[in-house]
C-alpha atoms as a PDB file:
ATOM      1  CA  UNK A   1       3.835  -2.667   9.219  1.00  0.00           C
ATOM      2  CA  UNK A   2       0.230  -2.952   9.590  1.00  0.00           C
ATOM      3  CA  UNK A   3      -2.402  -4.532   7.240  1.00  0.00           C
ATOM      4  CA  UNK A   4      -3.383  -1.954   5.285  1.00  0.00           C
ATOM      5  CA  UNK A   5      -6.999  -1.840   4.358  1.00  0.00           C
ATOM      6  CA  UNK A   6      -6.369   1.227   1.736  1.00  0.00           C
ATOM      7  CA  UNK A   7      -3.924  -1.660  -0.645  1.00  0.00           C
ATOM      8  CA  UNK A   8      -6.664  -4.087  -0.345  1.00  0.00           C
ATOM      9  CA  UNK A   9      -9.427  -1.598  -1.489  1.00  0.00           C
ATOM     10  CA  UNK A  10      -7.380  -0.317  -4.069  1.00  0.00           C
ATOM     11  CA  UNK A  11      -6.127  -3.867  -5.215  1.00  0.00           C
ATOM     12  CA  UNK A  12     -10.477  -4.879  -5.697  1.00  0.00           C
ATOM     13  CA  UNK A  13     -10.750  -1.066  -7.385  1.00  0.00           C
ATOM     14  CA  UNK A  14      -7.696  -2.115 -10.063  1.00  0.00           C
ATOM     15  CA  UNK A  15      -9.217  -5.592 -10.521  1.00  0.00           C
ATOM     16  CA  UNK A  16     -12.721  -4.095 -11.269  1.00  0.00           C
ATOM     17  CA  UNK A  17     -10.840  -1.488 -13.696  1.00  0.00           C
ATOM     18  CA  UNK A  18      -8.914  -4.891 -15.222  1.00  0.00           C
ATOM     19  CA  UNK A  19     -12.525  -6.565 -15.728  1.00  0.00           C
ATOM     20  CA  UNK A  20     -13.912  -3.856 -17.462  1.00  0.00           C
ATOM     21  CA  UNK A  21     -11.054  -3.664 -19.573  1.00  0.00           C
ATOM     22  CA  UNK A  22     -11.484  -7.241 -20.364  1.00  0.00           C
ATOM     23  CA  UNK A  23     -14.956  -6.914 -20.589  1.00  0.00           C
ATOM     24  CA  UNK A  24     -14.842  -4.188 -23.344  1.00  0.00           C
ATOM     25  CA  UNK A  25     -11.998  -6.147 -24.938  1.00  0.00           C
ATOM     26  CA  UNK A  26     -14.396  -8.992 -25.656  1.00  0.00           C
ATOM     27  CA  UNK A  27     -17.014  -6.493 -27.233  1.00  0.00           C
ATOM     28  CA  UNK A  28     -15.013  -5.300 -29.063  1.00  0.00           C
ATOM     29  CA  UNK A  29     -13.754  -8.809 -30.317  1.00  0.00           C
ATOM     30  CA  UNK A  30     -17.728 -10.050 -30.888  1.00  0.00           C
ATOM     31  CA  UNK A  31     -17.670  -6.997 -33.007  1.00  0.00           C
ATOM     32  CA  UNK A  32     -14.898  -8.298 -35.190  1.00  0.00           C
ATOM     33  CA  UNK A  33     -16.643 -11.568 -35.145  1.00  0.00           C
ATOM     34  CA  UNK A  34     -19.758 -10.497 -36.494  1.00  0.00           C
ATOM     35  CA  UNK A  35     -18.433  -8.632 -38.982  1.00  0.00           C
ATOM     36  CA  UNK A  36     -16.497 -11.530 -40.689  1.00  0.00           C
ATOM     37  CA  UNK A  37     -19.290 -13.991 -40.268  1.00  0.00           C
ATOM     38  CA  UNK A  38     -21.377 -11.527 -42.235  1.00  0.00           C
ATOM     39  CA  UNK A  39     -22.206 -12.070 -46.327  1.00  0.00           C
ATOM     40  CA  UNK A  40     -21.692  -8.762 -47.186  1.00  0.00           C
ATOM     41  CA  UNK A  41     -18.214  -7.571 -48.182  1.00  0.00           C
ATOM     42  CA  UNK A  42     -16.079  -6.139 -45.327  1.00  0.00           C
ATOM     43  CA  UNK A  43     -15.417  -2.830 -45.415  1.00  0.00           C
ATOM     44  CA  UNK A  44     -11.868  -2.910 -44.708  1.00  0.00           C
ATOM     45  CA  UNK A  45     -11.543   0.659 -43.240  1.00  0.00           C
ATOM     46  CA  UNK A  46     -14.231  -0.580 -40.519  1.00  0.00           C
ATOM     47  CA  UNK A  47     -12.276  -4.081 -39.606  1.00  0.00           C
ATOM     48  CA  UNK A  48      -9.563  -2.320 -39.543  1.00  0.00           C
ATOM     49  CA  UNK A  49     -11.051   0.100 -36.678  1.00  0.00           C
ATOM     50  CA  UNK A  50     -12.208  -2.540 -34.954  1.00  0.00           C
ATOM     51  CA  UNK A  51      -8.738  -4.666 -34.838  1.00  0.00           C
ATOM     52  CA  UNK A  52      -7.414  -1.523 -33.908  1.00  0.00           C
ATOM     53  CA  UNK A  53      -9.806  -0.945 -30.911  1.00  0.00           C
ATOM     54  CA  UNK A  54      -9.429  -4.987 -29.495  1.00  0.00           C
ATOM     55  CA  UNK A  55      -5.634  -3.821 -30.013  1.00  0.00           C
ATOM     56  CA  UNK A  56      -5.823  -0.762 -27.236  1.00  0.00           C
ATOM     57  CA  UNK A  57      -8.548  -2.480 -25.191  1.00  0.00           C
ATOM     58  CA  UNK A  58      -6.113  -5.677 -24.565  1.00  0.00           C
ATOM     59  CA  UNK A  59      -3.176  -3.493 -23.863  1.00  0.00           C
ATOM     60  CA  UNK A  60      -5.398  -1.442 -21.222  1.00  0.00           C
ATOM     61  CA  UNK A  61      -6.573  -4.908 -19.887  1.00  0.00           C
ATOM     62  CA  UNK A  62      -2.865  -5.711 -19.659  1.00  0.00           C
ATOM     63  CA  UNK A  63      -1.596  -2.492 -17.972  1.00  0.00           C
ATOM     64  CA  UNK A  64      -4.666  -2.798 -15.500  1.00  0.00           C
ATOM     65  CA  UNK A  65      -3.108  -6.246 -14.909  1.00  0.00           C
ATOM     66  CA  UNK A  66       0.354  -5.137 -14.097  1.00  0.00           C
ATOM     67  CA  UNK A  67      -0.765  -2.605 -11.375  1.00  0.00           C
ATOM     68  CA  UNK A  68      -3.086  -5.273 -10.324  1.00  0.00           C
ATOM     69  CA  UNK A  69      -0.219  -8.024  -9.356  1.00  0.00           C
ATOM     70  CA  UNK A  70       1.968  -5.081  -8.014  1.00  0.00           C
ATOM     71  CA  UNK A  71      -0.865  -4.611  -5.331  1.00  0.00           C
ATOM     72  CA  UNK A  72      -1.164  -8.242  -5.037  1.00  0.00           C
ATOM     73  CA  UNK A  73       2.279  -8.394  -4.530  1.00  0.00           C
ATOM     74  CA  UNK A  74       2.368  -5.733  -2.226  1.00  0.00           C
ATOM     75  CA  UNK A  75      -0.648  -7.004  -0.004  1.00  0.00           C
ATOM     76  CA  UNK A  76       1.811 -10.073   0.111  1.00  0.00           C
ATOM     77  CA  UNK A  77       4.365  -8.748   1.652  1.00  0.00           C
ATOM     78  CA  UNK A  78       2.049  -6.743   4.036  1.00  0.00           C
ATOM     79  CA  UNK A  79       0.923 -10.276   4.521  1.00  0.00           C
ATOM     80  CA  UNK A  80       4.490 -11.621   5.507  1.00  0.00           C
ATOM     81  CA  UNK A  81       5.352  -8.923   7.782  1.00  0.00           C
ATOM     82  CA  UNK A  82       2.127  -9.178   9.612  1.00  0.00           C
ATOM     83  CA  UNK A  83       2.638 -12.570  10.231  1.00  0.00           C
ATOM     84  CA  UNK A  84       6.418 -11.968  11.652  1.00  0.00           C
ATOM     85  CA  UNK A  85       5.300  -9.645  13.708  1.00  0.00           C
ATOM     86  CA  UNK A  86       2.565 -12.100  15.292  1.00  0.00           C
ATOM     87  CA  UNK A  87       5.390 -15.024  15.274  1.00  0.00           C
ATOM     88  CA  UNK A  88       7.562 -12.185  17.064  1.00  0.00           C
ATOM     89  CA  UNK A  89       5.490 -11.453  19.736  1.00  0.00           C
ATOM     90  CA  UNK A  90       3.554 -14.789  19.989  1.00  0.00           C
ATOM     91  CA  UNK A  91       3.574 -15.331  23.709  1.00  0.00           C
ATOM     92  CA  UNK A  92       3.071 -11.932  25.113  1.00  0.00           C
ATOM     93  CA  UNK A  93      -0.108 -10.717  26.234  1.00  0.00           C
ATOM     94  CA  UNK A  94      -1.358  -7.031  27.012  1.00  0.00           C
ATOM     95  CA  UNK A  95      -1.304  -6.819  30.898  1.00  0.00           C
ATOM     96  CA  UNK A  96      -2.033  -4.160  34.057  1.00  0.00           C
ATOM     97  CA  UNK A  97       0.420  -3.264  36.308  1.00  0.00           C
ATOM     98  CA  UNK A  98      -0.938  -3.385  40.004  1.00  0.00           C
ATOM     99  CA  UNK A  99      -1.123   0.100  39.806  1.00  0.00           C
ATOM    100  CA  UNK A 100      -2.662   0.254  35.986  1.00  0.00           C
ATOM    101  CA  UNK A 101       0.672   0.801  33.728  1.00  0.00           C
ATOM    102  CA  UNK A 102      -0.433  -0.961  30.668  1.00  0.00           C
ATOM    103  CA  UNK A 103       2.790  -3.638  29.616  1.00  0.00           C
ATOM    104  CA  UNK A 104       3.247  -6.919  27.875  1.00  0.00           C
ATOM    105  CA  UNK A 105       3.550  -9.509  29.899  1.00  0.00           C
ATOM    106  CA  UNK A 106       5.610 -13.079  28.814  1.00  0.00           C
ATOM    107  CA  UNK A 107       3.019 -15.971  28.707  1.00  0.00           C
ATOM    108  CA  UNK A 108       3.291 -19.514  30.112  1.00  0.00           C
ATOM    109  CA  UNK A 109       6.002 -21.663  28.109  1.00  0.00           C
ATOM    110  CA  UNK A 110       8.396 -18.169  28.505  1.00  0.00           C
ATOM    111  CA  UNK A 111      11.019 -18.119  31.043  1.00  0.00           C
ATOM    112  CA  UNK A 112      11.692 -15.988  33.459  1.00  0.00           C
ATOM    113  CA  UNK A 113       8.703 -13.807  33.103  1.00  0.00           C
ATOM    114  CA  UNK A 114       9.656 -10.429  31.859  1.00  0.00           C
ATOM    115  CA  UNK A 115       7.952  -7.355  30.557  1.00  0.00           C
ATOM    116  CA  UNK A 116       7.924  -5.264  27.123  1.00  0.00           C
ATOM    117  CA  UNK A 117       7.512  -1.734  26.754  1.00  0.00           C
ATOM    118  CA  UNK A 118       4.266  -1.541  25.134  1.00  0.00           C
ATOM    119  CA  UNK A 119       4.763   1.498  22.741  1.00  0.00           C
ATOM    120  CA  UNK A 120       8.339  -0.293  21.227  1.00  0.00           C
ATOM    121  CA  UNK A 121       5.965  -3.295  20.610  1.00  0.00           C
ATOM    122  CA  UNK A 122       3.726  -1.264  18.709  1.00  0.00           C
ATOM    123  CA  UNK A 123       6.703  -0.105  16.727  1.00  0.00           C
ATOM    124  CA  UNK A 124       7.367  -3.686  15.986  1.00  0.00           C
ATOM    125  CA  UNK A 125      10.805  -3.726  18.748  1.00  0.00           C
ATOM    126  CA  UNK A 126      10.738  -6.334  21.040  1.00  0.00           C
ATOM    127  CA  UNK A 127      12.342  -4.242  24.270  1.00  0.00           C
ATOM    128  CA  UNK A 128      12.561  -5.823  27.672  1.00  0.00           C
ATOM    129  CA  UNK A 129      11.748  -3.605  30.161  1.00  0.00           C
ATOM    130  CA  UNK A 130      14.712  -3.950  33.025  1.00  0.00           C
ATOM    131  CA  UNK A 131      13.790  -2.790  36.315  1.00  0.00           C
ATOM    132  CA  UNK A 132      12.848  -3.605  39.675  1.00  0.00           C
ATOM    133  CA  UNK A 133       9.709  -5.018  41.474  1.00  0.00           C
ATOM    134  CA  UNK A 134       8.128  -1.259  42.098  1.00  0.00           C
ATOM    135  CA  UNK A 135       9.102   0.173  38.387  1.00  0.00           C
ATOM    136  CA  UNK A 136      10.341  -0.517  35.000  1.00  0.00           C
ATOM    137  CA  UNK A 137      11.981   2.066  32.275  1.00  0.00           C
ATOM    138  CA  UNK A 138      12.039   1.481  28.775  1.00  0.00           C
ATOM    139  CA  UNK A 139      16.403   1.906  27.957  1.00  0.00           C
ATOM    140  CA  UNK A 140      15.459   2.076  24.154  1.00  0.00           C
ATOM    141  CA  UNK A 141      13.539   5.739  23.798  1.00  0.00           C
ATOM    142  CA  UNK A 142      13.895   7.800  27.451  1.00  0.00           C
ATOM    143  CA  UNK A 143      10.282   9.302  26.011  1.00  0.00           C
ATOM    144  CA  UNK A 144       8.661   5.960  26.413  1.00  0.00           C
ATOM    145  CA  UNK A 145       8.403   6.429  30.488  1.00  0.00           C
ATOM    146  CA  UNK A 146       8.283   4.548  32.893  1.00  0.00           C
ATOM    147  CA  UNK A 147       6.100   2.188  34.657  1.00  0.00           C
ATOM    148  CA  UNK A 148       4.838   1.474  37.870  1.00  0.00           C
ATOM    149  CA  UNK A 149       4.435  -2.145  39.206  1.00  0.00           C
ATOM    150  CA  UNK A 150       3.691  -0.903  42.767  1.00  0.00           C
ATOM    151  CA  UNK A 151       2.513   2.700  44.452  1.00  0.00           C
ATOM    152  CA  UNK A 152       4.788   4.639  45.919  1.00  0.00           C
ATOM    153  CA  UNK A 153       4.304   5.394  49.429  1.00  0.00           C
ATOM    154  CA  UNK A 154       3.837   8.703  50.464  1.00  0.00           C
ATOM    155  CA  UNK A 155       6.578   9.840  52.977  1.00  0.00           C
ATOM    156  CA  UNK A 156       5.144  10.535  56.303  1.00  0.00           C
ATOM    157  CA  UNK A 157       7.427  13.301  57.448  1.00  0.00           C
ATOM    158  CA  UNK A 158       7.758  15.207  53.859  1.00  0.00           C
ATOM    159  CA  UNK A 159       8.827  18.715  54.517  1.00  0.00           C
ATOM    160  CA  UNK A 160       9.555  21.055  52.017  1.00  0.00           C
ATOM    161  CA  UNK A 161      13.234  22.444  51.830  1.00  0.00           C
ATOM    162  CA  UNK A 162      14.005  25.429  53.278  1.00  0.00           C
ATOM    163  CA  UNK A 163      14.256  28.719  50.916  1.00  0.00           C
ATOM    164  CA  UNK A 164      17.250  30.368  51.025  1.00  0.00           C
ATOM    165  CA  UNK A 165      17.193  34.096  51.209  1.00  0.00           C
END
């Protein structure tokens, strides 16, 4: 699982929503304030409004929060993964055949030297690539190919069959 850049600007988009929840939570609250610091008598339908108002605007603030930490949570775990999958593969590098077959190649510190199949890395598989010195196939999807280490040599006396009539 990749990183995904779509949680992260949704997680910023839910904590601006959260903020502005807040924010009109504490209005709402200076309201209340300023109405029971003031010397007049309170006009109990209007405090009662108000409470009323701080009530929903908390609760918004707190459902904004919820769906906040799920991204967070989420973005965690996108986190984790990413970071097994770099662990996993730690030690391999992108490499050209001789003949331009893009593989993964095992790094110093990894013995023997062997070769992934580039599109089961990208899948997040770590498959060795058995083979020979001229070519390699991947044995876990027969649609991932195969790949060339050397050129073949083109025969010298190639004659095409003979049609039968």
């Amino acid at each position: 699982m990749d990183f995904d850049i779509i949680t992260v600007k949704n997680a910023i988009e839910i904590a601006r929503q959260g903020s502005s929840a807040l924010d009109a939570a504490i209005g709402v609250a200076k309201t209340l304030k300023q109405l029971v610091q003031s010397p007049e008598p309170l006009p109990v339908n209007l405090v009662d409004e108000t409470i009323e108002e701080l009530h929903l605007q908390i609760l918004a603030a707190q459902e904004e929060n919820v769906v906040l930490r799920k991204a967070i949570i989420q973005l965690e775990r996108e986190n984790i993964d990413l970071k097994r999958r770099q662990e996993k593969f730690s030690g391999y590098e992108l490499w050209d055949t001789p003949v331009g077959d893009l593989v993964y190649r095992s790094g110093e510190g990894i013995e023997p030297i062997h070769y992934l199949c580039p599109n089961c890395h990208d899948a997040g598989i770590k498959t060795v690539l058995p083979g020979n010195d001229k070519a390699k196939t991947c044995r876990a999807a027969s649609n991932h190919g195969n790949f060339n280490f050397s050129a073949r040599p083109v025969p010298r006396t190639w004659k095409p069959r003979n049609k039968r009539r």
